[in-house]
PDB file of N, CA and C in Angstrom:
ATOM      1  N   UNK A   1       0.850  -1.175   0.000  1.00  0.00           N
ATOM      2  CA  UNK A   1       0.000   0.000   0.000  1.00  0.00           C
ATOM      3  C   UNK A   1       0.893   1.234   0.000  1.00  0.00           C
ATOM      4  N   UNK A   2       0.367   2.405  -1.221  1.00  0.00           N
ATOM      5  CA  UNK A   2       1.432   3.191  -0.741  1.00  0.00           C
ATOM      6  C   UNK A   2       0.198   4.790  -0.682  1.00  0.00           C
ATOM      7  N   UNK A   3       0.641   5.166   0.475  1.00  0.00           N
ATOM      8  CA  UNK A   3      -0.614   6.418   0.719  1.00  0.00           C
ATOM      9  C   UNK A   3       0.556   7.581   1.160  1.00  0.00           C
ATOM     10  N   UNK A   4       1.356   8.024   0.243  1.00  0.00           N
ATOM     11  CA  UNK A   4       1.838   9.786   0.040  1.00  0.00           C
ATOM     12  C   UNK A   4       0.540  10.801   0.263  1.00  0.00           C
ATOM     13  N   UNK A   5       0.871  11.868   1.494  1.00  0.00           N
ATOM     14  CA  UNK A   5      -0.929  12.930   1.615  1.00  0.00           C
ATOM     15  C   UNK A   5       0.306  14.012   1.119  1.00  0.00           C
ATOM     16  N   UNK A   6       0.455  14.672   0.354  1.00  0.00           N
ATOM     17  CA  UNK A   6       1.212  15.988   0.232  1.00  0.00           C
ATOM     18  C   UNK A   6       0.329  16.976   1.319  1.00  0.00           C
ATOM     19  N   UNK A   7      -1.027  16.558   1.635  1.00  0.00           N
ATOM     20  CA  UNK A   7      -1.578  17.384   2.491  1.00  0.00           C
ATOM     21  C   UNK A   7      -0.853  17.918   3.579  1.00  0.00           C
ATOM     22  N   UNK A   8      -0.608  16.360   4.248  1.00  0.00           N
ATOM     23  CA  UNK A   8       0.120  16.197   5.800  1.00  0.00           C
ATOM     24  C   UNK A   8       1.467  16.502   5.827  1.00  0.00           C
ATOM     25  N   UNK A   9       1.474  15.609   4.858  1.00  0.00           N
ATOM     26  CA  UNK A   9       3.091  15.533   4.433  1.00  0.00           C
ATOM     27  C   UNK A   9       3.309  14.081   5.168  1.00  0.00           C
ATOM     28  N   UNK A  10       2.797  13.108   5.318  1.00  0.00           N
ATOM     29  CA  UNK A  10       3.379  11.944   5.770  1.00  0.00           C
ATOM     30  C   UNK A  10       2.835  10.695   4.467  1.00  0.00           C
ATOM     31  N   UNK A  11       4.021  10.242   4.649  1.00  0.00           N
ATOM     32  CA  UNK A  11       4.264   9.128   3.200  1.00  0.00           C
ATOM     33  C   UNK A  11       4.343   7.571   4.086  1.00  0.00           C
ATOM     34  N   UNK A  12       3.848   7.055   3.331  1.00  0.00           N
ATOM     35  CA  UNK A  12       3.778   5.519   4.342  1.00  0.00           C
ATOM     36  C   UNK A  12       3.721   4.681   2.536  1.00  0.00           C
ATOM     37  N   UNK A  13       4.836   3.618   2.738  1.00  0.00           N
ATOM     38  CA  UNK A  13       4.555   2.630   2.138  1.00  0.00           C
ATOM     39  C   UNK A  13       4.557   1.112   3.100  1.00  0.00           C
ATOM     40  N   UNK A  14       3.581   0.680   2.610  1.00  0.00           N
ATOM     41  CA  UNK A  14       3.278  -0.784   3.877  1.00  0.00           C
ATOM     42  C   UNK A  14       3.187  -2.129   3.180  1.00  0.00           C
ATOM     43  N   UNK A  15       3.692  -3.085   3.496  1.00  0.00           N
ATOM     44  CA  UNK A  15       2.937  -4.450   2.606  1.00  0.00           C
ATOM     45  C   UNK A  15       3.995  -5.278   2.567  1.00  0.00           C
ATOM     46  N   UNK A  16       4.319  -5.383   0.933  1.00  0.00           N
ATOM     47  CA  UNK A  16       5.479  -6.231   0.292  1.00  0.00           C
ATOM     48  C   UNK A  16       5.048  -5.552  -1.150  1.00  0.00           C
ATOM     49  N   UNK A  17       6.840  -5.824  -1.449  1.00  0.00           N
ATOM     50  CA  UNK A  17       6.997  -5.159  -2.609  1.00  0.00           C
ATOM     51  C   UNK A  17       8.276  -6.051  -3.562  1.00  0.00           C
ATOM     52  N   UNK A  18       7.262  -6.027  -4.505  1.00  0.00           N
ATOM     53  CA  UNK A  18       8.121  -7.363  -5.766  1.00  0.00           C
ATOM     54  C   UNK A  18       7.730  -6.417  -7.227  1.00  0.00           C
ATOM     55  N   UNK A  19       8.951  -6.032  -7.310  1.00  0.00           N
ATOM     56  CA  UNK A  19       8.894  -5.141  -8.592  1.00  0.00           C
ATOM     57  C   UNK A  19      10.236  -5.419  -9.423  1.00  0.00           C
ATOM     58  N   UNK A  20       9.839  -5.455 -10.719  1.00  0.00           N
ATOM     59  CA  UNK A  20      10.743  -5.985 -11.696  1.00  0.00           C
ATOM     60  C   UNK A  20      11.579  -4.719 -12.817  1.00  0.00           C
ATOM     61  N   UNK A  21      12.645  -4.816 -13.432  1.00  0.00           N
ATOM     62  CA  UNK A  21      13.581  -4.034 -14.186  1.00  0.00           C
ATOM     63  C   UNK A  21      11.774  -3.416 -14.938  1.00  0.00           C
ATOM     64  N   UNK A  22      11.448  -3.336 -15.864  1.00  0.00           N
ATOM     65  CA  UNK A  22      10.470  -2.798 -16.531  1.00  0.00           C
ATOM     66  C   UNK A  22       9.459  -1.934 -15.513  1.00  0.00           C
ATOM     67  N   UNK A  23       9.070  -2.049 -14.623  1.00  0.00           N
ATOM     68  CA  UNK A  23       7.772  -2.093 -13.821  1.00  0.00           C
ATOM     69  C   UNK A  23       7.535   0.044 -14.330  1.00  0.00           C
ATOM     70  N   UNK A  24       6.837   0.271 -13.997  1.00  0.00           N
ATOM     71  CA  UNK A  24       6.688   1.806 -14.374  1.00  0.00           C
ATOM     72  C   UNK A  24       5.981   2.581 -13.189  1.00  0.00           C
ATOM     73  N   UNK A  25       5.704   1.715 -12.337  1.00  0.00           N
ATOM     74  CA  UNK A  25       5.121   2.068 -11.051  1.00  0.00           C
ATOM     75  C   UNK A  25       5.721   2.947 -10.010  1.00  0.00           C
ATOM     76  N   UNK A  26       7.047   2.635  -9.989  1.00  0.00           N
ATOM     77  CA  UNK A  26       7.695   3.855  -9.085  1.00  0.00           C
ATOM     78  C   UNK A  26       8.019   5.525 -10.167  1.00  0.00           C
ATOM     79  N   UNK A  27       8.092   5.178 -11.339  1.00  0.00           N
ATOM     80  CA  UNK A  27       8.182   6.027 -12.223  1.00  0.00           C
ATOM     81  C   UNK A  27       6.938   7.439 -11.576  1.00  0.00           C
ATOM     82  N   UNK A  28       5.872   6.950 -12.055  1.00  0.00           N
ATOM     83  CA  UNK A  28       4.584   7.476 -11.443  1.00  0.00           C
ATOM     84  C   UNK A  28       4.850   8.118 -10.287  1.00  0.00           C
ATOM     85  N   UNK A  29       4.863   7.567  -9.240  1.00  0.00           N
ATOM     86  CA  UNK A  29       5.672   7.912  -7.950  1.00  0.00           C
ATOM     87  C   UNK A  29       6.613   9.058  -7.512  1.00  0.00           C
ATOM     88  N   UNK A  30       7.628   8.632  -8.182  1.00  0.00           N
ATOM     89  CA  UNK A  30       8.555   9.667  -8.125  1.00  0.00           C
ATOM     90  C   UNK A  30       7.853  10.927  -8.704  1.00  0.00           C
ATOM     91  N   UNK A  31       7.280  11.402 -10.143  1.00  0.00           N
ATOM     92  CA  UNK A  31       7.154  12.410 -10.481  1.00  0.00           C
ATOM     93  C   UNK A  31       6.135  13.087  -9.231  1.00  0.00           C
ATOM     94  N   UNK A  32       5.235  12.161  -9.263  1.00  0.00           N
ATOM     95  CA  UNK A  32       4.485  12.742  -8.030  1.00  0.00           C
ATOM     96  C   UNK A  32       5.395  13.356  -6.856  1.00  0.00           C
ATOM     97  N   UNK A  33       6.255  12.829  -6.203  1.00  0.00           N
ATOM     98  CA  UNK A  33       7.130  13.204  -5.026  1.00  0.00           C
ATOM     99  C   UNK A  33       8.040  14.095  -5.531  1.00  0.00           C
ATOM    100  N   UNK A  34       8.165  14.556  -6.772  1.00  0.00           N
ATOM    101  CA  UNK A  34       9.362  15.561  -7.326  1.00  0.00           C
ATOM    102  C   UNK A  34       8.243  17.076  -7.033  1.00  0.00           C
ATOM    103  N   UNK A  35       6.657  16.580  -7.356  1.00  0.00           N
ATOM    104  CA  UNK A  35       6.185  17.635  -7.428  1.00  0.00           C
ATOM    105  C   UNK A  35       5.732  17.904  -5.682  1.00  0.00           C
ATOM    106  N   UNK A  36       5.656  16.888  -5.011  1.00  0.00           N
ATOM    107  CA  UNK A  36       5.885  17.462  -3.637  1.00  0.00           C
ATOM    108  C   UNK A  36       6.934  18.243  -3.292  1.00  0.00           C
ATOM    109  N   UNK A  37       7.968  17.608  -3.494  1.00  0.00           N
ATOM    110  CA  UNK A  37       9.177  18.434  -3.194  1.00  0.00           C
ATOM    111  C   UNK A  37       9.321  19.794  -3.355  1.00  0.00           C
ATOM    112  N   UNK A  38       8.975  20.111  -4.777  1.00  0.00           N
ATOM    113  CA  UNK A  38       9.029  21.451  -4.734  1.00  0.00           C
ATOM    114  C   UNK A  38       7.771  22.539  -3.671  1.00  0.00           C
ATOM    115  N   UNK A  39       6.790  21.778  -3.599  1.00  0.00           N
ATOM    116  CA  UNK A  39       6.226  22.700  -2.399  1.00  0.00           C
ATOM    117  C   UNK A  39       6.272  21.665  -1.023  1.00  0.00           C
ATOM    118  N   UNK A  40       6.682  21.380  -0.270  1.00  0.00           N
ATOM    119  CA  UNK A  40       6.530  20.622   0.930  1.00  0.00           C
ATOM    120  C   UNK A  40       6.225  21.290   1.994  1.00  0.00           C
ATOM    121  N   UNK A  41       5.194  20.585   2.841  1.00  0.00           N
ATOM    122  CA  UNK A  41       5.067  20.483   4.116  1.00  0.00           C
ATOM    123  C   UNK A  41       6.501  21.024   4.921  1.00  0.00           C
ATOM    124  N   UNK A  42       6.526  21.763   5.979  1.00  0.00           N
ATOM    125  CA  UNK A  42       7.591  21.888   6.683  1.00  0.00           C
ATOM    126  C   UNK A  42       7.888  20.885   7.557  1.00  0.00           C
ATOM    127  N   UNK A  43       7.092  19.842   7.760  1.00  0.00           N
ATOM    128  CA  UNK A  43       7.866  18.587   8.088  1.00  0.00           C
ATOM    129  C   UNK A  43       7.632  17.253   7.518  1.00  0.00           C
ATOM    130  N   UNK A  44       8.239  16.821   7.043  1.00  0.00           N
ATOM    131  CA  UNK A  44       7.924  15.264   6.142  1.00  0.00           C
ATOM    132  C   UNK A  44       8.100  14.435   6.968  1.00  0.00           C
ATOM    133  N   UNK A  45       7.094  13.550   6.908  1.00  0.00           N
ATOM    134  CA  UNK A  45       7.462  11.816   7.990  1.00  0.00           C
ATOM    135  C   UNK A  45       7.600  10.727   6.223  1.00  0.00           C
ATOM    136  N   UNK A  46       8.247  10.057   6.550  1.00  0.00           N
ATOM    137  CA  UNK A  46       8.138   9.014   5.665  1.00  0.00           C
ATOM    138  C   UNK A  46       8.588   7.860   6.445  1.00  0.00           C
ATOM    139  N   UNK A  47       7.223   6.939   6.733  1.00  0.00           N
ATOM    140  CA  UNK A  47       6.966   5.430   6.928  1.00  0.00           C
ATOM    141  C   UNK A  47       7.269   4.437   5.886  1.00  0.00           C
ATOM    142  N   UNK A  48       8.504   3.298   6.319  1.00  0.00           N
ATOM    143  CA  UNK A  48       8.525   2.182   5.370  1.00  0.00           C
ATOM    144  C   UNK A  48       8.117   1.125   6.336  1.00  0.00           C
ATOM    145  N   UNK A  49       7.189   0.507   5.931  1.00  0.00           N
ATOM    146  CA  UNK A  49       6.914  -1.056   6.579  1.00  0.00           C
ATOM    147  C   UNK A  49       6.390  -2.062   5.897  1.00  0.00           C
ATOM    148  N   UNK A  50       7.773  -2.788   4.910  1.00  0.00           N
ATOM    149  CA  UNK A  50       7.654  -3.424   4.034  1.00  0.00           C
ATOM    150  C   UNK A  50       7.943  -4.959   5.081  1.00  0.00           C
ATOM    151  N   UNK A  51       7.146  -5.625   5.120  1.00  0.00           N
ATOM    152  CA  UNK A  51       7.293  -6.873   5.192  1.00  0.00           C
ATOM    153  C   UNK A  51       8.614  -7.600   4.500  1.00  0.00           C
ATOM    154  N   UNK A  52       8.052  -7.732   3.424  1.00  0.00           N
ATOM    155  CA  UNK A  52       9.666  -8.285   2.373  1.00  0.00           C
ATOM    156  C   UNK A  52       9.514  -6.929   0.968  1.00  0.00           C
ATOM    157  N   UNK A  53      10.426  -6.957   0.410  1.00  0.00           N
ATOM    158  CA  UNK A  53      10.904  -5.922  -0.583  1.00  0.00           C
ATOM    159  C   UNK A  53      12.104  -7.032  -1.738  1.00  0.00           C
ATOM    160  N   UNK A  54      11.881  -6.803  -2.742  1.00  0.00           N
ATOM    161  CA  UNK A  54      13.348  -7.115  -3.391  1.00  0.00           C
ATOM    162  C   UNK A  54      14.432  -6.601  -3.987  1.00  0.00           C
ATOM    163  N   UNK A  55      15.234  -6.882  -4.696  1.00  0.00           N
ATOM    164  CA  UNK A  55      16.507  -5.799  -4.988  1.00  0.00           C
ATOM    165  C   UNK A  55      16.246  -4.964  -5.637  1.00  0.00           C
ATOM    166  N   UNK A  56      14.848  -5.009  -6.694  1.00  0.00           N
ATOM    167  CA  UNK A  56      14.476  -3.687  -7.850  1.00  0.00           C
ATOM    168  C   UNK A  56      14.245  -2.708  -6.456  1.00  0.00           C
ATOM    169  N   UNK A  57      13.035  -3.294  -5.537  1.00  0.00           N
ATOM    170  CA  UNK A  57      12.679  -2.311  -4.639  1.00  0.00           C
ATOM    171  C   UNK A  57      13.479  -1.324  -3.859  1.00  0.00           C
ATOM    172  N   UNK A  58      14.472  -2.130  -3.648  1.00  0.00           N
ATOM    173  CA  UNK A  58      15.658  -1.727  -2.689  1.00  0.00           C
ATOM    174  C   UNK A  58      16.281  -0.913  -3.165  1.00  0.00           C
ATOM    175  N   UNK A  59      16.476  -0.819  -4.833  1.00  0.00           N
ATOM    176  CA  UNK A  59      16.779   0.277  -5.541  1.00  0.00           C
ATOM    177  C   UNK A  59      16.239   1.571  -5.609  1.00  0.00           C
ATOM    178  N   UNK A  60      14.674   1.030  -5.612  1.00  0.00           N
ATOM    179  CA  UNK A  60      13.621   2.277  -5.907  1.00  0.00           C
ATOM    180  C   UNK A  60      13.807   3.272  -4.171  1.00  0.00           C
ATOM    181  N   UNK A  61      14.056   2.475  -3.004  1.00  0.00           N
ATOM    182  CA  UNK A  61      13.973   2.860  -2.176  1.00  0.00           C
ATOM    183  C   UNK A  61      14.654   4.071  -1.330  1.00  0.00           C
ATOM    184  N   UNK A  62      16.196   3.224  -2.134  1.00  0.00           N
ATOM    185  CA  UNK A  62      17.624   3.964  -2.100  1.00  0.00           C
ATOM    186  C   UNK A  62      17.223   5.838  -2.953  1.00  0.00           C
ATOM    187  N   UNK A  63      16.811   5.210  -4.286  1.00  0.00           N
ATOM    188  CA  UNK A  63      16.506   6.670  -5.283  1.00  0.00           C
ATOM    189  C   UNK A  63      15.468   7.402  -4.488  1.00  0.00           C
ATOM    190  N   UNK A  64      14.237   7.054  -3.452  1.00  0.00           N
ATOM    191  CA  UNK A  64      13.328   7.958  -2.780  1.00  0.00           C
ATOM    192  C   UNK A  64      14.244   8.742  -1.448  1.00  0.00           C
ATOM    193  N   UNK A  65      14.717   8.072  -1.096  1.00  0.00           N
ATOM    194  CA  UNK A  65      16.065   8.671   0.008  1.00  0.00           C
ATOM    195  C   UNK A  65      16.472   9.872  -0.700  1.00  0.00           C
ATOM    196  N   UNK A  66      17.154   9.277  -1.426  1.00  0.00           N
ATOM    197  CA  UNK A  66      18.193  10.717  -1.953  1.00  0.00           C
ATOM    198  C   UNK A  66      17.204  11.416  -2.158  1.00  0.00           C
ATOM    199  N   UNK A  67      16.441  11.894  -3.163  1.00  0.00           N
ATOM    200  CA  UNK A  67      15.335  12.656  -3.213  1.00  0.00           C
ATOM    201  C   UNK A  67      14.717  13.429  -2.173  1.00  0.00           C
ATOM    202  N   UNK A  68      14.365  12.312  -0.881  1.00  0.00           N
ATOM    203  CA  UNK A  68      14.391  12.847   0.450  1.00  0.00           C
ATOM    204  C   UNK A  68      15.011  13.483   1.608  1.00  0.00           C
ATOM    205  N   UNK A  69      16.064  13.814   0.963  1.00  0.00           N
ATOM    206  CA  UNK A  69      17.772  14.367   1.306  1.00  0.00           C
ATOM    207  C   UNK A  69      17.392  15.959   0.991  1.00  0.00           C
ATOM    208  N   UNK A  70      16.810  15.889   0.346  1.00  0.00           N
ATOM    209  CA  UNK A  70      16.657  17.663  -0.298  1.00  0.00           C
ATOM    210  C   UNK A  70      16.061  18.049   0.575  1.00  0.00           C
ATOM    211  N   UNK A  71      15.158  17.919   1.498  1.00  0.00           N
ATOM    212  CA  UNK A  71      14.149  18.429   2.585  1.00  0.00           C
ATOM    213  C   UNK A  71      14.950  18.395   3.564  1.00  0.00           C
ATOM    214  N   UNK A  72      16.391  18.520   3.799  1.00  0.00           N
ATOM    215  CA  UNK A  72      16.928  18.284   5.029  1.00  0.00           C
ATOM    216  C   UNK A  72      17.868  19.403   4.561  1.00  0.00           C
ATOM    217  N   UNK A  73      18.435  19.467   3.571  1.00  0.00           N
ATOM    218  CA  UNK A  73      19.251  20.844   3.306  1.00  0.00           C
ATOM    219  C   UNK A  73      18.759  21.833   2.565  1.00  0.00           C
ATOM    220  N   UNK A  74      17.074  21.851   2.650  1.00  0.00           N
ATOM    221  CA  UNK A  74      16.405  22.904   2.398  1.00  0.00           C
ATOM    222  C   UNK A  74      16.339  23.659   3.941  1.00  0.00           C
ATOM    223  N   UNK A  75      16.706  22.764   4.855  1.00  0.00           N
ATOM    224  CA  UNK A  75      15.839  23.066   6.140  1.00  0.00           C
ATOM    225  C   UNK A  75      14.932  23.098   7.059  1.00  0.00           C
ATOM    226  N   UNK A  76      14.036  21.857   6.098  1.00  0.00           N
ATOM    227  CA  UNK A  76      12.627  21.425   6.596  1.00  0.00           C
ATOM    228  C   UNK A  76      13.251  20.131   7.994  1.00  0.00           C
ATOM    229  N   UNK A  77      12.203  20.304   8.426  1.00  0.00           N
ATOM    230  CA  UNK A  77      12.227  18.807   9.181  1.00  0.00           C
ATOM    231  C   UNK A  77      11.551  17.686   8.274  1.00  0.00           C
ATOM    232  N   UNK A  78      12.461  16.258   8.662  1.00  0.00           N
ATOM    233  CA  UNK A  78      12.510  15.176   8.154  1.00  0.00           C
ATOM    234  C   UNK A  78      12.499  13.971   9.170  1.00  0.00           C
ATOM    235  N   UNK A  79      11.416  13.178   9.000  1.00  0.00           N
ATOM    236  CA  UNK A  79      11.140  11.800   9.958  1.00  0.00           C
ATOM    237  C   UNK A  79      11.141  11.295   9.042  1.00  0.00           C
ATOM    238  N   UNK A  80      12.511   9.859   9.064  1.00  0.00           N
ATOM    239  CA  UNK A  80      12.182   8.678   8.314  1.00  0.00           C
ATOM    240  C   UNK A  80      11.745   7.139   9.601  1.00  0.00           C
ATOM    241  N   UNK A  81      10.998   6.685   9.301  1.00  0.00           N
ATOM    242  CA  UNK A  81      10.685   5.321  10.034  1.00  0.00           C
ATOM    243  C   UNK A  81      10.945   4.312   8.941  1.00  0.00           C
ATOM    244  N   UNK A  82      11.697   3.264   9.663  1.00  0.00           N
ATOM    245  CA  UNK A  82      11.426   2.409   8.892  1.00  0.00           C
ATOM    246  C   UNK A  82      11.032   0.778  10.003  1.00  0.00           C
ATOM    247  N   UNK A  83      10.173   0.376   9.672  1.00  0.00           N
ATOM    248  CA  UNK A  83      10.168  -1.234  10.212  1.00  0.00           C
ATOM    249  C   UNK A  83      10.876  -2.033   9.721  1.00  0.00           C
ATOM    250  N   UNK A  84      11.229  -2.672  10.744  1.00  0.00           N
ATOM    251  CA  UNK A  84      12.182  -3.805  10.577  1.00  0.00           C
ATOM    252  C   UNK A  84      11.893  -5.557  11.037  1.00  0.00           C
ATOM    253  N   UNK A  85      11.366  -6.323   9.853  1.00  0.00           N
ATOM    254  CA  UNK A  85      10.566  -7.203  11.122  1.00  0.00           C
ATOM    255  C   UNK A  85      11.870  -8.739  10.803  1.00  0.00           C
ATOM    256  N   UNK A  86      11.594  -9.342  12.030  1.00  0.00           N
ATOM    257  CA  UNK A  86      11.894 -10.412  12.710  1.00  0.00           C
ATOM    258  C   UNK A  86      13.574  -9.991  12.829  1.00  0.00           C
ATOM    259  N   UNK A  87      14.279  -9.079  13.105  1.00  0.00           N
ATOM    260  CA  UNK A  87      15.614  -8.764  13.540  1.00  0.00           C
ATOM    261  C   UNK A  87      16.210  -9.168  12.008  1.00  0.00           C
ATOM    262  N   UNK A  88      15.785  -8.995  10.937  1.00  0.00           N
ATOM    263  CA  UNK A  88      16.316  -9.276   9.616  1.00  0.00           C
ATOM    264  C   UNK A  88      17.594  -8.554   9.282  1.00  0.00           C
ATOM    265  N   UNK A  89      18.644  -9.739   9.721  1.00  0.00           N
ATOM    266  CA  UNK A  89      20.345  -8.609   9.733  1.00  0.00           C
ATOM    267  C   UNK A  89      20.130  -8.177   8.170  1.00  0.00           C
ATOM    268  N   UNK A  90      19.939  -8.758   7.474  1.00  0.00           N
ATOM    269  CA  UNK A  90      20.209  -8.203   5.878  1.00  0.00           C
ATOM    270  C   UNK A  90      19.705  -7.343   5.498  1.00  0.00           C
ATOM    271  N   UNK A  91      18.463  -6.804   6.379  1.00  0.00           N
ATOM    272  CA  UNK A  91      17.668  -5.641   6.491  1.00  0.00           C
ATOM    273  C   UNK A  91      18.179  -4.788   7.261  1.00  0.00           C
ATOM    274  N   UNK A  92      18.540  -4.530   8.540  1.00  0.00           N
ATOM    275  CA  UNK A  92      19.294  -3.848   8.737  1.00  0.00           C
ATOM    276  C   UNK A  92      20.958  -3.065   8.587  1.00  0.00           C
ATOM    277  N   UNK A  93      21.224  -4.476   7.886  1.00  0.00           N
ATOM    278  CA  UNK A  93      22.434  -3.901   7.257  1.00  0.00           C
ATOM    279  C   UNK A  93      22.421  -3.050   5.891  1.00  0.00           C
ATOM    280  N   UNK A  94      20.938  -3.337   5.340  1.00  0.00           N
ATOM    281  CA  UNK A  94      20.532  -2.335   4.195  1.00  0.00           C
ATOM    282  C   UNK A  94      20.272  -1.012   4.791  1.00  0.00           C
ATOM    283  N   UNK A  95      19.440  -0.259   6.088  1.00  0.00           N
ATOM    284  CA  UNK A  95      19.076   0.406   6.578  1.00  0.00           C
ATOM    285  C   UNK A  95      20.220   1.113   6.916  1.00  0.00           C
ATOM    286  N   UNK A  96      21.289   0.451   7.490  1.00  0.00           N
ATOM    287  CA  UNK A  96      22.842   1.052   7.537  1.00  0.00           C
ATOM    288  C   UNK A  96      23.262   1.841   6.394  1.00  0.00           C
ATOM    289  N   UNK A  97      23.430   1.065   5.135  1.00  0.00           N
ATOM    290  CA  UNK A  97      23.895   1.284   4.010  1.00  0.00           C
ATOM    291  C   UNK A  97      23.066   2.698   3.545  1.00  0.00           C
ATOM    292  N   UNK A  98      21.546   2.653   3.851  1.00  0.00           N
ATOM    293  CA  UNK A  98      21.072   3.656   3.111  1.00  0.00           C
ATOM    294  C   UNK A  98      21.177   5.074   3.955  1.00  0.00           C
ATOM    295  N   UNK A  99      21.251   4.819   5.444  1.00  0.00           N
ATOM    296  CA  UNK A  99      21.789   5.808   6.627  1.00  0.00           C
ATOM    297  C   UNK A  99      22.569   6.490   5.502  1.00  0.00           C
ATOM    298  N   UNK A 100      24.232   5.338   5.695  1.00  0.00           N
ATOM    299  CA  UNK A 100      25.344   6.350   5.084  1.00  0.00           C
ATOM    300  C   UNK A 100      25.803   6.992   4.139  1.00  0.00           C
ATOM    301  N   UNK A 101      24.534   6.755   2.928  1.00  0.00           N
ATOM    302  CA  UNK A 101      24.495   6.731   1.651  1.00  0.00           C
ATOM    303  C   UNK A 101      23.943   8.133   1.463  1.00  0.00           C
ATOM    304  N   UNK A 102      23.034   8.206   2.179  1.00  0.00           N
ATOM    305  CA  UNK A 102      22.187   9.864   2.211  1.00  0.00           C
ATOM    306  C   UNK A 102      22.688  10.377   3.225  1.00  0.00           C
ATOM    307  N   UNK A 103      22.910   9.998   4.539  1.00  0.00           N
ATOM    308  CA  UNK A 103      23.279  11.254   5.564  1.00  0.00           C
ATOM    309  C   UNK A 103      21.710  11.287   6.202  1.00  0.00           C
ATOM    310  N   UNK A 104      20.898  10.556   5.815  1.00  0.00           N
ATOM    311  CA  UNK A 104      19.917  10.715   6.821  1.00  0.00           C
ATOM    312  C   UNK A 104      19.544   9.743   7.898  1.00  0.00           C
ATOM    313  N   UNK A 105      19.176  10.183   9.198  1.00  0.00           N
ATOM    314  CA  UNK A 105      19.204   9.485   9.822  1.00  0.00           C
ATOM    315  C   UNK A 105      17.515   8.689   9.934  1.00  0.00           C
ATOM    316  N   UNK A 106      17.684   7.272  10.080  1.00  0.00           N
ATOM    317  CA  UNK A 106      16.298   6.372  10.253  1.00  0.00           C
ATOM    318  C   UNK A 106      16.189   5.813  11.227  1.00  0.00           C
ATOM    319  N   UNK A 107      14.884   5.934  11.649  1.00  0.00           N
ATOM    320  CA  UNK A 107      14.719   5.233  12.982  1.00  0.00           C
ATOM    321  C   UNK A 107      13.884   3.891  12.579  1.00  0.00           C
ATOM    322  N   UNK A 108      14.714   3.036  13.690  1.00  0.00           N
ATOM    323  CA  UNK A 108      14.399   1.548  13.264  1.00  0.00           C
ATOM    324  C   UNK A 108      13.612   1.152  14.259  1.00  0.00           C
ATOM    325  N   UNK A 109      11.794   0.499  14.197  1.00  0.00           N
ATOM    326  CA  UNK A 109      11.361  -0.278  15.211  1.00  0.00           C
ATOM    327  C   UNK A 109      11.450  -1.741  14.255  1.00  0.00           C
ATOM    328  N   UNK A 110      11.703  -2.682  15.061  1.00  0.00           N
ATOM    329  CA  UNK A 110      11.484  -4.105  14.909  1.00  0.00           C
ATOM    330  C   UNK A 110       9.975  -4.497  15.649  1.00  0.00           C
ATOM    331  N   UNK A 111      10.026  -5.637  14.524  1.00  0.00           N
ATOM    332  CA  UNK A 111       8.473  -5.792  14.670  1.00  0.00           C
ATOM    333  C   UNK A 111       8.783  -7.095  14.141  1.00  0.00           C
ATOM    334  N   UNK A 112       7.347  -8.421  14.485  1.00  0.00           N
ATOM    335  CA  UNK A 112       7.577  -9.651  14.487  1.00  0.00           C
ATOM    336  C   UNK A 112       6.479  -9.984  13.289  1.00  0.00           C
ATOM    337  N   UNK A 113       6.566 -10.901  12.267  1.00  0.00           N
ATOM    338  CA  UNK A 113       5.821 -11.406  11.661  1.00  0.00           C
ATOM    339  C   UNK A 113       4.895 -11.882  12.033  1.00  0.00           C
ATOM    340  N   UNK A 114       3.490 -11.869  12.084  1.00  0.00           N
ATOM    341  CA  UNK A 114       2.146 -12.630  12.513  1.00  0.00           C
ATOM    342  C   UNK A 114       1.732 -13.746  11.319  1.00  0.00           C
ATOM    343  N   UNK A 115       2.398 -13.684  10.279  1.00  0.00           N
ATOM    344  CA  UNK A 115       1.671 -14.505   9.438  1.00  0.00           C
ATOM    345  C   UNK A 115       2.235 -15.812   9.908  1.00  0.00           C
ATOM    346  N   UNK A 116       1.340 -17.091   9.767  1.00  0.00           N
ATOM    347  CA  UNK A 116       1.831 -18.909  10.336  1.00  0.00           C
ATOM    348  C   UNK A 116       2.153 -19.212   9.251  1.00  0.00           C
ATOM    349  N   UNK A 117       2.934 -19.785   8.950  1.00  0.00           N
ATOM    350  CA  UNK A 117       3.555 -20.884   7.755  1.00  0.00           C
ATOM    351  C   UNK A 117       3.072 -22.173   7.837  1.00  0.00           C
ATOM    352  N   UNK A 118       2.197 -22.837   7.170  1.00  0.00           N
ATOM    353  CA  UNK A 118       2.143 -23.911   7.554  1.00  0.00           C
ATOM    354  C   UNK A 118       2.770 -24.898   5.863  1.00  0.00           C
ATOM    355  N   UNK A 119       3.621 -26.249   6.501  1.00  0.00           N
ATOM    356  CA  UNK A 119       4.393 -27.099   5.662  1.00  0.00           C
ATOM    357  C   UNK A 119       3.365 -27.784   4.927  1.00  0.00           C
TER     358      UNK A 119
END
């Protein structure tokens, strides 16, 4: 689910996300968030609570960061959240990576999977 309010200014993407080299969906997206950018809210929250994500995503995610970097040396205030569920090191070592990559700082809650697996 992805619910951007330019109203509020708080961006939440939630779910799982499986997106492929072609997909045109973040395309959409972005222009939309380029045209936030230029007028923004004086404070942006942006919520990630992706269950699972894959490497296209992880890409798309990295490119909304930087983007989201501009609201911090414009001078606005900036909240990033991100969830983190079942202590997923490979997830947090992505969350690291994208920390040092932008310079912004994310706050991490961990959170536990509810869905049962059954064999």
């Amino acid at each position: 689910m992805i619910d951007f309010n330019g109203t509020t200014g708080e961006m939440s993407l939630t779910g799982k996300s499986i997106f492929f080299e072609k997909d045109h969906f973040w395309d959409g997206l972005f222009i939309w968030y380029m045209g936030y950018l230029r007028n923004p809210k004086d404070k942006t929250v942006l919520n990630i609570d992706l269950e699972y994500f894959n490497t296209q995503t992880s890409s798309r995610l990295m490119s909304l960061l930087k983007m989201t970097r501009f609201l911090e040396k414009k001078g606005l205030a900036l909240e990033v959240n991100w969830t983190c569920y079942d202590r997923d090191e490979d997830q947090l070592e992505l969350i690291e990576l994208f920390e040092n990559a932008t310079k912004i700082k994310i706050n991490v809650k961990h959170a536990f999977t509810t869905q049962k697996f059954v064999a």
